[in-house]
PDB file of N, CA and C in Angstrom:
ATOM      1  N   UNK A   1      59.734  44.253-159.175  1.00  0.00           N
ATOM      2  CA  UNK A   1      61.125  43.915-159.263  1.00  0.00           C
ATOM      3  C   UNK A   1      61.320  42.575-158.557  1.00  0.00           C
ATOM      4  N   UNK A   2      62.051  41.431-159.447  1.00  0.00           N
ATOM      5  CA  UNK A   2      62.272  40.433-158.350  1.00  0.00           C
ATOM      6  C   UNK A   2      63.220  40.308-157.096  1.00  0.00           C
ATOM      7  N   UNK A   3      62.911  39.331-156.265  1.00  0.00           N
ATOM      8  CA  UNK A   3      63.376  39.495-155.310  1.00  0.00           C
ATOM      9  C   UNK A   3      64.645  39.440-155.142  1.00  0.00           C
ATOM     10  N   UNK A   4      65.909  38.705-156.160  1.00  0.00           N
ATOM     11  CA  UNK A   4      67.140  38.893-156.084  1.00  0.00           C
ATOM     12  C   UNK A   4      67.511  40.374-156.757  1.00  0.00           C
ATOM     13  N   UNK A   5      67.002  40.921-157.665  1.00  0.00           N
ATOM     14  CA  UNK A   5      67.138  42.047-158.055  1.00  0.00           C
ATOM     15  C   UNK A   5      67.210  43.761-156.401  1.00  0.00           C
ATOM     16  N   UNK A   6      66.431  43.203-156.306  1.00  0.00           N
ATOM     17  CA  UNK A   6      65.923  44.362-154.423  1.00  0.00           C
ATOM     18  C   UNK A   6      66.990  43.677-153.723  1.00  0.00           C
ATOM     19  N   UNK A   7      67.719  42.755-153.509  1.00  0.00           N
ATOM     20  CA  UNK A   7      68.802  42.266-152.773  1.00  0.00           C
ATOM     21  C   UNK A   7      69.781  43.008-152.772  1.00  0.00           C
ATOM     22  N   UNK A   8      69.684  42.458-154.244  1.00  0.00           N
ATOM     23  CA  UNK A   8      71.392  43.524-155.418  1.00  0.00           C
ATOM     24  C   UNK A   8      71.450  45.069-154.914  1.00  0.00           C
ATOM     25  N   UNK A   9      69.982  45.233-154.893  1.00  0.00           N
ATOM     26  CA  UNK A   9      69.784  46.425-155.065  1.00  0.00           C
ATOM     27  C   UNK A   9      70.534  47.076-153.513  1.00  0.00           C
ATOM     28  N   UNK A  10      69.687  46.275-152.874  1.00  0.00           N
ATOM     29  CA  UNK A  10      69.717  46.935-151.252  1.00  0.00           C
ATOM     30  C   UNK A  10      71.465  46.761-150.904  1.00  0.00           C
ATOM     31  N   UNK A  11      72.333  45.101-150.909  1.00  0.00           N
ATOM     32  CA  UNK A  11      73.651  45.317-150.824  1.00  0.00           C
ATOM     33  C   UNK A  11      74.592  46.296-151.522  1.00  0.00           C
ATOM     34  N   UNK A  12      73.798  47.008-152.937  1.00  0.00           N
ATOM     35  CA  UNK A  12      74.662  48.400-153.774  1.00  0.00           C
ATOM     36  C   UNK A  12      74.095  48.798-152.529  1.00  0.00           C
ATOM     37  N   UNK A  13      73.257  49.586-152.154  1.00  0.00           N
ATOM     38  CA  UNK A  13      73.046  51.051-151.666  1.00  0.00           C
ATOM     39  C   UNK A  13      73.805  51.119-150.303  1.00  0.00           C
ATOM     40  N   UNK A  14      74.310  49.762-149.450  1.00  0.00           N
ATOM     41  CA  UNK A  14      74.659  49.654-148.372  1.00  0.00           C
ATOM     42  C   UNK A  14      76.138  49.427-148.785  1.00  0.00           C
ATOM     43  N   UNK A  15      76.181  49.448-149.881  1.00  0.00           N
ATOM     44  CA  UNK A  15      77.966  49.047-149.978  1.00  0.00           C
ATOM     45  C   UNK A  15      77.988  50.798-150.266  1.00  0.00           C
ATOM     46  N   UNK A  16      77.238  51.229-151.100  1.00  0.00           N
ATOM     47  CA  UNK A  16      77.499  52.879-151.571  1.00  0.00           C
ATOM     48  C   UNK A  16      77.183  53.663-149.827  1.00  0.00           C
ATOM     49  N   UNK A  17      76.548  53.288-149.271  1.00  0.00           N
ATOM     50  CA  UNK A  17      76.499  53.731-147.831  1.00  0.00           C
ATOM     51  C   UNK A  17      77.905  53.772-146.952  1.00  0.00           C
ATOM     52  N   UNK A  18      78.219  52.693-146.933  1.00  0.00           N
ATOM     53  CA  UNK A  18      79.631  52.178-146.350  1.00  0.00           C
ATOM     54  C   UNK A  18      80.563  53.057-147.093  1.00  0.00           C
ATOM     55  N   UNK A  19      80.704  52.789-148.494  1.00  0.00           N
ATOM     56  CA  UNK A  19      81.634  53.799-148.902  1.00  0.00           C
ATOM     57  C   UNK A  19      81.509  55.383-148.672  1.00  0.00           C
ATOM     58  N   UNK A  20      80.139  56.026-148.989  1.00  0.00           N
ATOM     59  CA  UNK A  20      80.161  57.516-148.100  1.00  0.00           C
ATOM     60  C   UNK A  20      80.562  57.288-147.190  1.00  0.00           C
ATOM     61  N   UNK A  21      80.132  56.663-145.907  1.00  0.00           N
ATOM     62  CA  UNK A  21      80.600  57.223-144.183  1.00  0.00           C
ATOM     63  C   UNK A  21      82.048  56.897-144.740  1.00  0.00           C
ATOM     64  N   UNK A  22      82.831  55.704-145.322  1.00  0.00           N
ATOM     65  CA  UNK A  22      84.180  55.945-145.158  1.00  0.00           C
ATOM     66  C   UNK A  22      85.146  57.027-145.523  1.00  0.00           C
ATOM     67  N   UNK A  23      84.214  57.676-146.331  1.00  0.00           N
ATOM     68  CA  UNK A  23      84.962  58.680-147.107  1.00  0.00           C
ATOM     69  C   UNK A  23      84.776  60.063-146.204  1.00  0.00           C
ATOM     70  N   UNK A  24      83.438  60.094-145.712  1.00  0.00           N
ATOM     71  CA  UNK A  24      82.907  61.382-144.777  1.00  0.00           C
ATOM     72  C   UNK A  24      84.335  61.177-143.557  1.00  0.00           C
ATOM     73  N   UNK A  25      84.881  60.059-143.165  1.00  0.00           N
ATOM     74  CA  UNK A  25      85.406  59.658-142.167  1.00  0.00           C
ATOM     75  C   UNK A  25      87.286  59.741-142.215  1.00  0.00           C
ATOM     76  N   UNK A  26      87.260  59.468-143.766  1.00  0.00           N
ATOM     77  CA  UNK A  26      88.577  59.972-143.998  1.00  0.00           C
ATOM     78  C   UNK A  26      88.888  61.500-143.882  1.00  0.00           C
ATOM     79  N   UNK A  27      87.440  61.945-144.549  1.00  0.00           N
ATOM     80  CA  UNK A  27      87.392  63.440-144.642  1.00  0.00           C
ATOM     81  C   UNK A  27      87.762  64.562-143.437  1.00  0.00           C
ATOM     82  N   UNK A  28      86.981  63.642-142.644  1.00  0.00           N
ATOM     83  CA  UNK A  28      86.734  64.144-140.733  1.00  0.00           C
ATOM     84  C   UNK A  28      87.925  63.887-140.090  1.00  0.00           C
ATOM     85  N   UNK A  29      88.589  63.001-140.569  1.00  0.00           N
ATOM     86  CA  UNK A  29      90.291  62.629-140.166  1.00  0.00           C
ATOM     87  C   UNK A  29      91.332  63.713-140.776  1.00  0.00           C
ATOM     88  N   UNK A  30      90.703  64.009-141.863  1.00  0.00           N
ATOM     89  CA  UNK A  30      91.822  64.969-142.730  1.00  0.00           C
ATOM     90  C   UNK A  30      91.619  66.016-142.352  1.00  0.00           C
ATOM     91  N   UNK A  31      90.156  66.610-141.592  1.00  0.00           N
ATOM     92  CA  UNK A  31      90.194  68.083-141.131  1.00  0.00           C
ATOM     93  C   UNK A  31      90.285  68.540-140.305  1.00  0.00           C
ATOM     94  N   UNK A  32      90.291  67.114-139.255  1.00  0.00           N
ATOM     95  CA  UNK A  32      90.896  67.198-137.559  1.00  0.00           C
ATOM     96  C   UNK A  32      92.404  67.630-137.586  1.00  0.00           C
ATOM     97  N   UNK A  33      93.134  66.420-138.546  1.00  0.00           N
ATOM     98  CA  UNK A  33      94.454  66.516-138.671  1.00  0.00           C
ATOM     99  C   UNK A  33      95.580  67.957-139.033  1.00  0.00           C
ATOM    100  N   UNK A  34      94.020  68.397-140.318  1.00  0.00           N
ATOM    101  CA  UNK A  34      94.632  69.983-140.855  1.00  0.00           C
ATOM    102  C   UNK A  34      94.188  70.777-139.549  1.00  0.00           C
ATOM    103  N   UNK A  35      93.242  71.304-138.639  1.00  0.00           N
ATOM    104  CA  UNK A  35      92.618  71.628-137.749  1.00  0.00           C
ATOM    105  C   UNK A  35      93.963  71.481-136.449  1.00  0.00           C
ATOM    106  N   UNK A  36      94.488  70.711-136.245  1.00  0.00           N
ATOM    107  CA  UNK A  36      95.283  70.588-135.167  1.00  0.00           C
ATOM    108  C   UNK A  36      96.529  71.220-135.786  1.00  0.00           C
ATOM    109  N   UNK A  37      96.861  70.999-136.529  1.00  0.00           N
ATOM    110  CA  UNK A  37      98.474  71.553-137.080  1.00  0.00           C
ATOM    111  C   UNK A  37      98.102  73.192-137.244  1.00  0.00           C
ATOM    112  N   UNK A  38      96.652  73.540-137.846  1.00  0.00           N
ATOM    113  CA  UNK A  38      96.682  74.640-137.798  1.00  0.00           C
ATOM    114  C   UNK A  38      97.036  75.536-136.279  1.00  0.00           C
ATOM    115  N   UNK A  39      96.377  74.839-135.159  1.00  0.00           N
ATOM    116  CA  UNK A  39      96.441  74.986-134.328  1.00  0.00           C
ATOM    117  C   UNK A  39      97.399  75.257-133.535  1.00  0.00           C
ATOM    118  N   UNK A  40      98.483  74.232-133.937  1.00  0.00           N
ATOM    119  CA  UNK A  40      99.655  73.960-133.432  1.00  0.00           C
ATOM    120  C   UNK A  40     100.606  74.884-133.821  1.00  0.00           C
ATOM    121  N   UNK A  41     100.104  75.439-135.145  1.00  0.00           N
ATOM    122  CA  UNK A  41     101.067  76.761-135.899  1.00  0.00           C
ATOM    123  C   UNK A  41     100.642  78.021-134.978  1.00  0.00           C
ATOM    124  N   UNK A  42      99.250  77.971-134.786  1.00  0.00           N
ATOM    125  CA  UNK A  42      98.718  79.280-134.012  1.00  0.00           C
ATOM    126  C   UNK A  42      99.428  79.451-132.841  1.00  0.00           C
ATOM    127  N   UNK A  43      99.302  78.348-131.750  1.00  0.00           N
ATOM    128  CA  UNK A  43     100.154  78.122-130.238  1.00  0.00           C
ATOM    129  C   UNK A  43     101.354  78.446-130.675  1.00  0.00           C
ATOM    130  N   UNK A  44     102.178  78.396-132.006  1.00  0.00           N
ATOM    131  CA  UNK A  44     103.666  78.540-132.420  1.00  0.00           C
ATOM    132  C   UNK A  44     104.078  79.842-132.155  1.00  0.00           C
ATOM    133  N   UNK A  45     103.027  80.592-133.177  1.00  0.00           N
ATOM    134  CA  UNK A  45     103.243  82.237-133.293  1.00  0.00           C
ATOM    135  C   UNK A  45     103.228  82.983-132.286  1.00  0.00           C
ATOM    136  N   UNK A  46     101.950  82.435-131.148  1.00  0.00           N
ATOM    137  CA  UNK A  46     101.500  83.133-130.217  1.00  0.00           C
ATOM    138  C   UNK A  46     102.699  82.935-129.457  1.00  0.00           C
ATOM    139  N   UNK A  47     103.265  81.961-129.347  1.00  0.00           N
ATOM    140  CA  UNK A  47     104.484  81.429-128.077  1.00  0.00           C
ATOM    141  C   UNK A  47     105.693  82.583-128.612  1.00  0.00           C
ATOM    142  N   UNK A  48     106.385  82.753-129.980  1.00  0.00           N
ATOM    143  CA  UNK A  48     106.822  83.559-130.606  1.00  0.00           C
ATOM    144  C   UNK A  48     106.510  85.408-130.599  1.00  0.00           C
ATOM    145  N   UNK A  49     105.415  85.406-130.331  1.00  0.00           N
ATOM    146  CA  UNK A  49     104.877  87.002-130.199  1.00  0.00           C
ATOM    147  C   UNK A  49     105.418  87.213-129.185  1.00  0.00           C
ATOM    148  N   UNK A  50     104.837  86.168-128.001  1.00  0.00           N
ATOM    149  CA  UNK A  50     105.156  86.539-126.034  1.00  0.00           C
ATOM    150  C   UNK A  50     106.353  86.794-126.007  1.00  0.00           C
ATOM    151  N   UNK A  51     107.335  85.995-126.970  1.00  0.00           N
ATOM    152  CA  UNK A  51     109.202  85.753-126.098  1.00  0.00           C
ATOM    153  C   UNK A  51     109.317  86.901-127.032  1.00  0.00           C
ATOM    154  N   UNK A  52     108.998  87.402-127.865  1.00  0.00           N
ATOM    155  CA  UNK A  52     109.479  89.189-128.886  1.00  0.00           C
ATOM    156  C   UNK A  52     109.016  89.843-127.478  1.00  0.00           C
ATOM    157  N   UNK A  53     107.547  89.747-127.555  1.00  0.00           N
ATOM    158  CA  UNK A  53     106.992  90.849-126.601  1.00  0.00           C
ATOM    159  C   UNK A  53     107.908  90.870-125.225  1.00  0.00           C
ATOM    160  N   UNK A  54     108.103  89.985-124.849  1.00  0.00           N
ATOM    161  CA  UNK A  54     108.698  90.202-123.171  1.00  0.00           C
ATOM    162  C   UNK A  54     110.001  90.809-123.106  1.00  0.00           C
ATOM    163  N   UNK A  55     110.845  89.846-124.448  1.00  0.00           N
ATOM    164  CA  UNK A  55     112.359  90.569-125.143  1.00  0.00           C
ATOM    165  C   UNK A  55     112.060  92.207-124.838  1.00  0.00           C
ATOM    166  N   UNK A  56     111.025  92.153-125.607  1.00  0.00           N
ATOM    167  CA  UNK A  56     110.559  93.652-126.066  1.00  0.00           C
ATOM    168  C   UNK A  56     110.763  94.655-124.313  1.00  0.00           C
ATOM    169  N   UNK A  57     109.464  94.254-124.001  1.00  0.00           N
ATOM    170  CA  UNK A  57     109.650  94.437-122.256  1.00  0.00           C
ATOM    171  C   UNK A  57     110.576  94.857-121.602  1.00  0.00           C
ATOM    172  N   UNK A  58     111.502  93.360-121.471  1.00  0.00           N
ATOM    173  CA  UNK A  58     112.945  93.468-120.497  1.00  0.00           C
ATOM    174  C   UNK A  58     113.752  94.877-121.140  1.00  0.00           C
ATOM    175  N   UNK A  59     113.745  94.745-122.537  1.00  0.00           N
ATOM    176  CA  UNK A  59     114.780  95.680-122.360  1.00  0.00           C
ATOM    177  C   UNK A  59     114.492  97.311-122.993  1.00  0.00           C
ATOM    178  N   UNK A  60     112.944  97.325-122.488  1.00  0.00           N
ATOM    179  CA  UNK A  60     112.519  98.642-122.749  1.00  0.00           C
ATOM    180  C   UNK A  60     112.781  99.164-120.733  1.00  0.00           C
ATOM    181  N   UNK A  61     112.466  97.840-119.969  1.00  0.00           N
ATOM    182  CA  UNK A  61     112.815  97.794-119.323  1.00  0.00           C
ATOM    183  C   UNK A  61     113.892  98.205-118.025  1.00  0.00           C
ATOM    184  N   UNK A  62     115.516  97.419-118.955  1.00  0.00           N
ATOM    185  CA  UNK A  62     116.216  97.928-118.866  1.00  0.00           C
ATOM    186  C   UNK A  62     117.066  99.164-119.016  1.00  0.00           C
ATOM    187  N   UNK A  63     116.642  99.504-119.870  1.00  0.00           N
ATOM    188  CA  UNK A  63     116.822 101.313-120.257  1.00  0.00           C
ATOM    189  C   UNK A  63     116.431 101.975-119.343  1.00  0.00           C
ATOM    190  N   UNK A  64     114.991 102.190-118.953  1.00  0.00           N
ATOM    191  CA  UNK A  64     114.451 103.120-117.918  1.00  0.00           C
ATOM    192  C   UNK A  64     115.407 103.169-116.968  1.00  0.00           C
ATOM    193  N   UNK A  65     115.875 101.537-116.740  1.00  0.00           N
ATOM    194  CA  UNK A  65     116.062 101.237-115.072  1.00  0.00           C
ATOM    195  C   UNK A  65     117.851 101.702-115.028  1.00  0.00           C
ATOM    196  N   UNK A  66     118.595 101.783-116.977  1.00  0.00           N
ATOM    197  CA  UNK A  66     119.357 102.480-116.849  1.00  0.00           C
ATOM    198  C   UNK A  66     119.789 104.344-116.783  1.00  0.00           C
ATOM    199  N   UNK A  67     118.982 104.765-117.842  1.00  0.00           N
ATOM    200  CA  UNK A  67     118.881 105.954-117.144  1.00  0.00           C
ATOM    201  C   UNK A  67     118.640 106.572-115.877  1.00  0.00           C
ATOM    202  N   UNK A  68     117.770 105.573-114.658  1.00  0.00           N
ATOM    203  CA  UNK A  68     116.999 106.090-113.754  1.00  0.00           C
ATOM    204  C   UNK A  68     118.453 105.658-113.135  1.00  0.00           C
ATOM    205  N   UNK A  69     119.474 105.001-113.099  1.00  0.00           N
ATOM    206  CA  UNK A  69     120.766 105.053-112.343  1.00  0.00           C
ATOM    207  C   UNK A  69     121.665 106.024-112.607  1.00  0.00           C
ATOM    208  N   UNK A  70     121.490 106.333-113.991  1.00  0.00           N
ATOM    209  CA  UNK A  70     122.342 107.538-114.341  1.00  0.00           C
ATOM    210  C   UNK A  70     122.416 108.861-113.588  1.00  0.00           C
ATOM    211  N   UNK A  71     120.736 109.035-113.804  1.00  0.00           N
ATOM    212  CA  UNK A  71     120.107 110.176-112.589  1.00  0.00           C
ATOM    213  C   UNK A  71     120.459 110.443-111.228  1.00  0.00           C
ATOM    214  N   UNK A  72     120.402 109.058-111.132  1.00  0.00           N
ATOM    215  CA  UNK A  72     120.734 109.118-109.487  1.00  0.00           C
ATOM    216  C   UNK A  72     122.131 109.717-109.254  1.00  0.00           C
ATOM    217  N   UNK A  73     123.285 108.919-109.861  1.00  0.00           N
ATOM    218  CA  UNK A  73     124.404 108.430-109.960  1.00  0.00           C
ATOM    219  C   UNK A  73     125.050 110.620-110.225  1.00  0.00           C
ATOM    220  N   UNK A  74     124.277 110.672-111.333  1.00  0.00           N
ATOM    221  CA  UNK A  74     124.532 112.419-111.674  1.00  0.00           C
ATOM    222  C   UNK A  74     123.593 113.428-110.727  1.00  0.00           C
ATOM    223  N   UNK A  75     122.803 112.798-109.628  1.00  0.00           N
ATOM    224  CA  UNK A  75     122.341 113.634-108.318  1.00  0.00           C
ATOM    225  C   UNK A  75     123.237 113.341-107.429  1.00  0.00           C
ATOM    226  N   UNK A  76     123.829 112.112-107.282  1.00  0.00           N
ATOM    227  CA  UNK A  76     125.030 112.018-106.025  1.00  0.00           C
ATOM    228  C   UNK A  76     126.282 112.535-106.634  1.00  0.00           C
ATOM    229  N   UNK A  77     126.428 112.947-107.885  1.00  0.00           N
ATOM    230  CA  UNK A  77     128.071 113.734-108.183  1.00  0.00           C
ATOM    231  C   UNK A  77     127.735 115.357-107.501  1.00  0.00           C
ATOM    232  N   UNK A  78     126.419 115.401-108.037  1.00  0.00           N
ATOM    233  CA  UNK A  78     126.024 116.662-108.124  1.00  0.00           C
ATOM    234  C   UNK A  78     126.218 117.275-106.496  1.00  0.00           C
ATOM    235  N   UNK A  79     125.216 116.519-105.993  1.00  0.00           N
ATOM    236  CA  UNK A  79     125.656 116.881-104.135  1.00  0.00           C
ATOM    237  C   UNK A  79     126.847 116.614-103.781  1.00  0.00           C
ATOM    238  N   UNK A  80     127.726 115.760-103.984  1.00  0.00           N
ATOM    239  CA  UNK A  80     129.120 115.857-103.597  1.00  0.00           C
ATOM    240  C   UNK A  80     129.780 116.935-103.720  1.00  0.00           C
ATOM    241  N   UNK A  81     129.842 117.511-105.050  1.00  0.00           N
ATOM    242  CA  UNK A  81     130.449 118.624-105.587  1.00  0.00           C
ATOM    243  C   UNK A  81     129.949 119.544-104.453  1.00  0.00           C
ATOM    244  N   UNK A  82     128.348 119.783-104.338  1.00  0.00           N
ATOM    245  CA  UNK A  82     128.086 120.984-103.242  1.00  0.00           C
ATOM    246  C   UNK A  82     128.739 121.061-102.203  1.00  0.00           C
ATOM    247  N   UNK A  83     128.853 119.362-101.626  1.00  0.00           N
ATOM    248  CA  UNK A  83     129.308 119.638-100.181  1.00  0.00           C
ATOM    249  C   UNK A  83     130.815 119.912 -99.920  1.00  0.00           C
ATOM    250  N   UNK A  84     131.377 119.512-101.205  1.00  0.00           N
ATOM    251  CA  UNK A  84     132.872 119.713-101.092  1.00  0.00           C
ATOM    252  C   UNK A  84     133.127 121.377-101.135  1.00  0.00           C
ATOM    253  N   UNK A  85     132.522 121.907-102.043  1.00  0.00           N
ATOM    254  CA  UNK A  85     132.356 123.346-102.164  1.00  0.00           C
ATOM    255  C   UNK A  85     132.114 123.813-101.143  1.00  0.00           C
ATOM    256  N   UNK A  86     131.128 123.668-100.109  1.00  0.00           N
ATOM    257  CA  UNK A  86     130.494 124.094 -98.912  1.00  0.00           C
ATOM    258  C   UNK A  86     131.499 123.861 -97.704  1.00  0.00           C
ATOM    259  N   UNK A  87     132.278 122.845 -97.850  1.00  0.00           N
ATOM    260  CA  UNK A  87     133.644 122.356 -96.970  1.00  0.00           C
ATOM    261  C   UNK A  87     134.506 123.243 -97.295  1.00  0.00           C
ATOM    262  N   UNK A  88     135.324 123.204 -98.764  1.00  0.00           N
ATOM    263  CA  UNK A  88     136.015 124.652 -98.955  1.00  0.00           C
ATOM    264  C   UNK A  88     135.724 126.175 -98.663  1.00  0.00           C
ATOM    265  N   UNK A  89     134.605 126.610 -98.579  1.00  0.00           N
ATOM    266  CA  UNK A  89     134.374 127.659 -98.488  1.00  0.00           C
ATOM    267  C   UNK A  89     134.000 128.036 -96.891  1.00  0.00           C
ATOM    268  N   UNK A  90     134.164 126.561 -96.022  1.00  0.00           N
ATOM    269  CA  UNK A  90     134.178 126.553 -94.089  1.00  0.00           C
ATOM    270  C   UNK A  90     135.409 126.074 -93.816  1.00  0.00           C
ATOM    271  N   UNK A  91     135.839 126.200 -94.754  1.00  0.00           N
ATOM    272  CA  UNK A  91     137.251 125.685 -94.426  1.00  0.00           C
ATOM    273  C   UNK A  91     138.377 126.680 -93.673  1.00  0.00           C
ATOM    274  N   UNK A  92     137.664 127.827 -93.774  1.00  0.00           N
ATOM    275  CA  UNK A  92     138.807 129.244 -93.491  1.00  0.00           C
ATOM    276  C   UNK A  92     137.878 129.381 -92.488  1.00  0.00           C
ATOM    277  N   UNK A  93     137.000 129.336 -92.297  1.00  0.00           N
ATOM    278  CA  UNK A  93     136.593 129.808 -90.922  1.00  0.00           C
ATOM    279  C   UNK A  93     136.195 128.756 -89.967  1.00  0.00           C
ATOM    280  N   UNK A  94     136.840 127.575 -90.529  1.00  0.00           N
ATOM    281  CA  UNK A  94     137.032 126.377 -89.624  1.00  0.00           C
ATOM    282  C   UNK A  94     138.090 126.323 -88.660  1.00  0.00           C
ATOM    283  N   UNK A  95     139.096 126.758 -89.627  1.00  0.00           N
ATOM    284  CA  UNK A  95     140.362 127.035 -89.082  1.00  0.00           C
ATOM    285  C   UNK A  95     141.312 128.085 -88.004  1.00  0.00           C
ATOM    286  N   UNK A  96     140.388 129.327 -88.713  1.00  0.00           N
ATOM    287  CA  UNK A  96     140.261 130.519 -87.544  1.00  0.00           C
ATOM    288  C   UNK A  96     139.559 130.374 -86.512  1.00  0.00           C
ATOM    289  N   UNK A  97     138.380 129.467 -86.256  1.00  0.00           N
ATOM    290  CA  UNK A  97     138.080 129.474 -84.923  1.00  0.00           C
ATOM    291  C   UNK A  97     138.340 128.455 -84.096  1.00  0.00           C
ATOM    292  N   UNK A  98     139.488 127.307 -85.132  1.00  0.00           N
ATOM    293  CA  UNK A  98     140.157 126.877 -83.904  1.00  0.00           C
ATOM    294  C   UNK A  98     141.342 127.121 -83.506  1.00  0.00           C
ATOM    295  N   UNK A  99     142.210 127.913 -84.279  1.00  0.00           N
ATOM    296  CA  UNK A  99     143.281 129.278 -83.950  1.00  0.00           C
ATOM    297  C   UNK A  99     142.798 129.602 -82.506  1.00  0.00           C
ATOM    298  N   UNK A 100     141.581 130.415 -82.929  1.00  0.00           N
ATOM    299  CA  UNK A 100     140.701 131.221 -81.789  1.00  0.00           C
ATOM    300  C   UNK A 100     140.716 130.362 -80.382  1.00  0.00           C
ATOM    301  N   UNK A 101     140.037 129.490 -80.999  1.00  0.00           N
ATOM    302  CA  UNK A 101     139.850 128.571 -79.415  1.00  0.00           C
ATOM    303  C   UNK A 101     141.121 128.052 -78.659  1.00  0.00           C
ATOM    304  N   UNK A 102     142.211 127.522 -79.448  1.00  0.00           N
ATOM    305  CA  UNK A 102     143.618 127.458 -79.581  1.00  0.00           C
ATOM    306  C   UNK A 102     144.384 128.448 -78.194  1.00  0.00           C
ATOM    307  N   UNK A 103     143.813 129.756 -78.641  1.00  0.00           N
ATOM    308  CA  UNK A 103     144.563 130.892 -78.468  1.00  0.00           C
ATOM    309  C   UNK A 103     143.970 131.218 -77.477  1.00  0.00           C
ATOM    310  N   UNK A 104     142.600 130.661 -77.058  1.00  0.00           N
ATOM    311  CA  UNK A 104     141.828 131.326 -75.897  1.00  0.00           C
ATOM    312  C   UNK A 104     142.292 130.468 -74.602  1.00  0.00           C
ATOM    313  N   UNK A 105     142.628 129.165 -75.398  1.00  0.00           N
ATOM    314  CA  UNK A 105     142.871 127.808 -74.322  1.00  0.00           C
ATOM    315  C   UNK A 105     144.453 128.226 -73.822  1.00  0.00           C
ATOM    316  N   UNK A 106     145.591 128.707 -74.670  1.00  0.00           N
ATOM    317  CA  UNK A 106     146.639 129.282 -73.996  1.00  0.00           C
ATOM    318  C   UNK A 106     146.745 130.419 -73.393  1.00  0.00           C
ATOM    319  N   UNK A 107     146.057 131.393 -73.346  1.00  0.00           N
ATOM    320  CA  UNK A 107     145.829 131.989 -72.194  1.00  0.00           C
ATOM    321  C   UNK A 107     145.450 131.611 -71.611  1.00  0.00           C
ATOM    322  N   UNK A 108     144.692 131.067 -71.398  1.00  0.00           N
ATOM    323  CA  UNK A 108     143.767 130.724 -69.913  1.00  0.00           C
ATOM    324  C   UNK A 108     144.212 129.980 -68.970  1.00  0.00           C
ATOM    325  N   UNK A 109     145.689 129.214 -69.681  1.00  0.00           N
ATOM    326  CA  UNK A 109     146.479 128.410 -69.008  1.00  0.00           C
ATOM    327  C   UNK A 109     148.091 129.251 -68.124  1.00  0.00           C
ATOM    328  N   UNK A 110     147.769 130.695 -68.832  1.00  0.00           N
ATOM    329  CA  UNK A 110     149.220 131.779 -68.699  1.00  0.00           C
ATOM    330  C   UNK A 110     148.805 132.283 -67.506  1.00  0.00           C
TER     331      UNK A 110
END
C-alpha cells in the first residue's frame, strides 16, 4: 500500500477513534446524568416514606398517649367517687363523736 494511502488510512482510524471515545463519552455523560436523577428520585421517595412513616408514628403515638390520659383521668374520677362515698358514709359518725366529745367537754366544765 502506498505511503499516502496508510496515512489516509491511519488519520480514518484515528478520526473513527476520536469519534468512538466521543460518543462512549456522551454516552457516560448520559448515564451519569440518568444515574443521578435516578438517584435523586430514590432520596425523593425515601425522604417521602420517613415524613408518612413518622406522621404515621406521631400519631399512632398520640392515641396511646391519649387513651393512657383517659385511664388515668377515669382512675382519678373513679377514686374520688370512693373517697367521697367513704366521707359520706363517716360522716355520721364524724359527727356523733364530736357531739360526744362536745358533751364530754361540757360536763367537765359543770
Amino acid at each position: 500500500m502506498p505511503r499516502p494511502e496508510v496515512l489516509e488510512d491511519i488519520k480514518s482510524a484515528e478520526s473513527d477513534a476520536d469519534d468512538i471515545v466521543a460518543e462512549a463519552e456522551e454516552d457516560r455523560e448520559q448515564r451519569l446524568s440518568e444515574a443521578r436523577q435516578r438517584a435523586d428520585e430514590i432520596r425523593s421517595e425515601a425522604e417521602e416514606e420517613a415524613r408518612e412513616l413518622k406522621e404515621e408514628k406521631l400519631e399512632e403515638a398520640r392515641t396511646e398517649i391519649e387513651a393512657e390520659r383517659d385511664r388515668i383521668l377515669e382512675e382519678g374520677e373513679a377514686e374520688r367517687e370512693a373517697l367521697v362515698a367513704l366521707a359520706e358514709d363517716n360522716e355520721e359518725e364524724a359527727v356523733a363523736y364530736a357531739v360526744e366529745r362536745f358533751t364530754e367537754a361540757v360536763h367537765a366544765q359543770t
